[in-house]
N, C-alpha and C. Protein backbone atom coordinates (compact mmCIF):
# COMPACT_ATOMS: atom_id res chain seq x y z
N UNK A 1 98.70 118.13 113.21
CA UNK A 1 99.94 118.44 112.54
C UNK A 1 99.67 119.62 111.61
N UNK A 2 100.12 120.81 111.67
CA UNK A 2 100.04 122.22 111.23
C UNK A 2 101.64 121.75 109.98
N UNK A 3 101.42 121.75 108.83
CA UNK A 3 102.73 121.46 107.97
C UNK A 3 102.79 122.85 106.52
N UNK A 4 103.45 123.37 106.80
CA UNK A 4 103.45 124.87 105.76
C UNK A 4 103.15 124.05 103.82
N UNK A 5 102.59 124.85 103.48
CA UNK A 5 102.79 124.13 101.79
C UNK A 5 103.88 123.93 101.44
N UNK A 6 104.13 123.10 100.32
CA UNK A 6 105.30 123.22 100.09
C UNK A 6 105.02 124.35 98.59
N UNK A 7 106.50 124.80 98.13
CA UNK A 7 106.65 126.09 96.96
C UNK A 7 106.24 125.58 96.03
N UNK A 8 106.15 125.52 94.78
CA UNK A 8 106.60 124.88 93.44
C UNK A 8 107.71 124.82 93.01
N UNK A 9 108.01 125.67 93.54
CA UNK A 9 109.86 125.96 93.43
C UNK A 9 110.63 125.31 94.51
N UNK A 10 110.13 124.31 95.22
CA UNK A 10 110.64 123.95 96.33
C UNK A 10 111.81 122.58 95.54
N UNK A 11 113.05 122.86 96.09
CA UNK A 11 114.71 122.03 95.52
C UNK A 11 113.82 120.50 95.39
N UNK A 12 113.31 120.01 96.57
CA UNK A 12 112.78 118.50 96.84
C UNK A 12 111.78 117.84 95.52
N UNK A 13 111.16 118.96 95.13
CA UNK A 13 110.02 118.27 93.94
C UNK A 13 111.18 117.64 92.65
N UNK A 14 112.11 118.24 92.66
CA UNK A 14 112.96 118.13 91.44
C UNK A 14 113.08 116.98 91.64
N UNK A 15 113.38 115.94 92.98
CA UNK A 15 113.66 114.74 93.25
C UNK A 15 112.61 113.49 92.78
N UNK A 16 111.33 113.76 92.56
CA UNK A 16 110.42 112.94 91.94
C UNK A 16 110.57 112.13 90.72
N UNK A 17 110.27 111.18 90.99
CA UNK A 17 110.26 110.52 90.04
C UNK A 17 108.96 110.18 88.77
N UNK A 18 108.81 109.67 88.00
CA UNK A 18 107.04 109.35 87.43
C UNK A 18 106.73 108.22 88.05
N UNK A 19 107.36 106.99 88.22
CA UNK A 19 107.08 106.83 88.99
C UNK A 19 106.14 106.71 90.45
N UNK A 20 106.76 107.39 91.07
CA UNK A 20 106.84 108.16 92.39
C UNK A 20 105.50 109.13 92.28
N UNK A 21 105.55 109.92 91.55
CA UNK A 21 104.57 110.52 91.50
C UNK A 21 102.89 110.50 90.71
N UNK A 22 103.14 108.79 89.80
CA UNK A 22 102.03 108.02 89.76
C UNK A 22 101.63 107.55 90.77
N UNK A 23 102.45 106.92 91.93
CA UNK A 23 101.94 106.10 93.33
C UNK A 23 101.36 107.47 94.60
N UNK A 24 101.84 108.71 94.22
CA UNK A 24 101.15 109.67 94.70
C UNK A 24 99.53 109.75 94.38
N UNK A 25 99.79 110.04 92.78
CA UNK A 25 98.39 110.23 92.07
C UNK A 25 97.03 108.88 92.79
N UNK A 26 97.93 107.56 93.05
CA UNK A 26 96.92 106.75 93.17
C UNK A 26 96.67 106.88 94.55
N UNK A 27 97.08 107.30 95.47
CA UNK A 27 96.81 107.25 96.98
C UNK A 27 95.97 108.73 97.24
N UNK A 28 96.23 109.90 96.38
CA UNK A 28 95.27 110.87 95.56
C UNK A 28 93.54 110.35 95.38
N UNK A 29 93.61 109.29 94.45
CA UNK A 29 92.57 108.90 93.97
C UNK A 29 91.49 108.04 95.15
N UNK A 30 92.68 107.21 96.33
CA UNK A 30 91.94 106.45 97.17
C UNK A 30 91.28 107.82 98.21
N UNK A 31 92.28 108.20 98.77
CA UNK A 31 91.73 109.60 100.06
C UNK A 31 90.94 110.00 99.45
N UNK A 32 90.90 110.40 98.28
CA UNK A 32 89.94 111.43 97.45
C UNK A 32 88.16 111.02 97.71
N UNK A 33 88.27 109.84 97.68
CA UNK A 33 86.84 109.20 97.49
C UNK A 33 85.81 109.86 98.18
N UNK A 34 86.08 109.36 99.59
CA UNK A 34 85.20 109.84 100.53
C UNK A 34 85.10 111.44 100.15
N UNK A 35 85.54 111.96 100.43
CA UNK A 35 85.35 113.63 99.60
C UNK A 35 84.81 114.12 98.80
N UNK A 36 84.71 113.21 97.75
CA UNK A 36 83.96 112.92 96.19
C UNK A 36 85.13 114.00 95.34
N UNK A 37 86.64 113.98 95.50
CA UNK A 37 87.82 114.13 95.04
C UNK A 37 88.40 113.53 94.27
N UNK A 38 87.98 113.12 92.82
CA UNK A 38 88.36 112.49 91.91
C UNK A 38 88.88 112.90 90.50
N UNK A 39 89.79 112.80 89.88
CA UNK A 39 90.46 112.92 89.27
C UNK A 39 91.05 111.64 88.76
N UNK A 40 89.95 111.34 87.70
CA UNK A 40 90.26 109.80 86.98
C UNK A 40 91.72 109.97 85.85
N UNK A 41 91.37 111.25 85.24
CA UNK A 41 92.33 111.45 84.17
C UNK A 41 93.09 112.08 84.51
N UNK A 42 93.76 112.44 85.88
CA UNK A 42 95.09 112.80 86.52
C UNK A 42 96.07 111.96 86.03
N UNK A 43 97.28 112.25 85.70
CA UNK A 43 98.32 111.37 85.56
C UNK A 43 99.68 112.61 84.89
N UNK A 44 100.69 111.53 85.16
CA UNK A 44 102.12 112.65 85.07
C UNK A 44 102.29 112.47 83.47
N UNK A 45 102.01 113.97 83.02
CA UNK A 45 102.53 113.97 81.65
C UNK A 45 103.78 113.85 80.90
N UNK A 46 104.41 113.40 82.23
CA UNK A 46 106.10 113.85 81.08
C UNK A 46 106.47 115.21 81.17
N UNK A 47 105.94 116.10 81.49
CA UNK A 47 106.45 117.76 80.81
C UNK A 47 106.84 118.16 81.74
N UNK A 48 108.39 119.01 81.91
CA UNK A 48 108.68 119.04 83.09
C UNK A 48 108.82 121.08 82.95
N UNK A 49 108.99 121.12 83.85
CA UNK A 49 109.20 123.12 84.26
C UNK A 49 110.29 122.94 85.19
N UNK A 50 111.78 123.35 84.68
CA UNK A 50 112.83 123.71 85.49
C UNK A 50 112.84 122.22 86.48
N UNK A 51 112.75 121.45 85.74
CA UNK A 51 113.47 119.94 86.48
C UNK A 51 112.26 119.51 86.73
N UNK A 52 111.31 119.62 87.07
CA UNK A 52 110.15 119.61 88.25
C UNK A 52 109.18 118.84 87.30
N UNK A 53 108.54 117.62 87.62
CA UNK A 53 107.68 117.15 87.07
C UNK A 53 105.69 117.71 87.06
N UNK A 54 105.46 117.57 85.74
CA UNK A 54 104.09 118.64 85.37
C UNK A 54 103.34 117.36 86.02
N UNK A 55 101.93 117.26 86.66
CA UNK A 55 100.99 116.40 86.84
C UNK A 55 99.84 117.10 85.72
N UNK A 56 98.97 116.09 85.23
CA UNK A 56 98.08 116.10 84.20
C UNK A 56 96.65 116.91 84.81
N UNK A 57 96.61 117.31 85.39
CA UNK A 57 95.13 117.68 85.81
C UNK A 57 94.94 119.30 86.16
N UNK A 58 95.30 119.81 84.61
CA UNK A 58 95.68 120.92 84.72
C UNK A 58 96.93 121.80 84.43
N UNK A 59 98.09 120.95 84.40
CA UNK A 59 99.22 121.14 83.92
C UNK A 59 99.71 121.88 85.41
N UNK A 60 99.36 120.65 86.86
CA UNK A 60 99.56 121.44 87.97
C UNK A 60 100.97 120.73 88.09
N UNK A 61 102.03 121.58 89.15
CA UNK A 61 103.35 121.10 89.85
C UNK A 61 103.13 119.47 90.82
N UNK A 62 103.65 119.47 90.76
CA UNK A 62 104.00 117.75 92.31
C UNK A 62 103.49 118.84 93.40
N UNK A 63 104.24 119.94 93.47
CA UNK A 63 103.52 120.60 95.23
C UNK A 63 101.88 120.67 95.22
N UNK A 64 101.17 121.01 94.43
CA UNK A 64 99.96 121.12 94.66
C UNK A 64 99.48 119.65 94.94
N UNK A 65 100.09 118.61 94.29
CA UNK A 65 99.67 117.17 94.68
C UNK A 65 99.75 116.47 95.65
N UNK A 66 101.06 117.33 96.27
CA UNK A 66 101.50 116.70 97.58
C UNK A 66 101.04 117.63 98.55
N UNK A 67 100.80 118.86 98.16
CA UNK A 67 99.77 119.63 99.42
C UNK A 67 98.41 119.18 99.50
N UNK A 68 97.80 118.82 98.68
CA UNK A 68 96.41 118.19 98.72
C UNK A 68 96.38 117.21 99.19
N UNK A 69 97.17 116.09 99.20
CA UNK A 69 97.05 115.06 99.77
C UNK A 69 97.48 115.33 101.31
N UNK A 70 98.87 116.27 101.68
CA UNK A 70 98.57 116.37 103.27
C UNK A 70 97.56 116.93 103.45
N UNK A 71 96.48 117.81 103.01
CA UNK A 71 95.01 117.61 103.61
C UNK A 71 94.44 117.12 103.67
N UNK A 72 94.94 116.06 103.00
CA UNK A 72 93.86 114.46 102.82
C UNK A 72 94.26 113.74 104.56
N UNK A 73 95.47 113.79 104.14
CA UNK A 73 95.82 113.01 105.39
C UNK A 73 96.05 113.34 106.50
N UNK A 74 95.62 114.67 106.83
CA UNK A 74 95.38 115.18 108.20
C UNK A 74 94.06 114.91 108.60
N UNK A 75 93.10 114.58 108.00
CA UNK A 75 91.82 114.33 107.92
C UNK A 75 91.20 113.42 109.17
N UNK A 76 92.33 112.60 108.58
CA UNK A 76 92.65 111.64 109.61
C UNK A 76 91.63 110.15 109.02
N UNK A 77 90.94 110.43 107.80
CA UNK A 77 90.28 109.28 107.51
C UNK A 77 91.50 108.34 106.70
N UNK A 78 91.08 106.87 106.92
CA UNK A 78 91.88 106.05 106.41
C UNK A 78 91.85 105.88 104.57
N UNK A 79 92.73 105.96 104.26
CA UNK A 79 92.84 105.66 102.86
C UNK A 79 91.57 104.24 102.46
């Protein structure tokens, strides 16, 4: 599966929730392992940029979280 990044500016991130994008962070943390991809003190700060929720590990967007993880999961290893 070839899947383009998504923007930071992409309309869909605005739709996240904290939530939503804590249960990201933790399925983040499981794929990550095998990789030695960890990010203990990742977590959604609250701070948002133009609707869009900030993730803690860096003060990165939801797209970089959710593009990393589809490389996780093209991998094809099991969570």
């Amino acid at each position: 599966m070839n899947l383009e990044p998504l923007e930071a500016h992409d309309k869909i991130l605005r739709t996240y929730t904290e939530p939503e994008v804590s249960a990201l962070l933790r399925e983040l943390h499981e794929r990550g392992k095998p990789f030695g991809i960890q990010w203990g003190s990742a977590a959604v700060n609250g701070s948002t940029i133009d609707g869009r929720l900030l993730v803690d590990f860096g003060d990165t967007s939801v797209a970089t979280l959710l593009n990393l993880l589809a490389l996780l999961r093209e991998t094809g290893r099991p969570a």
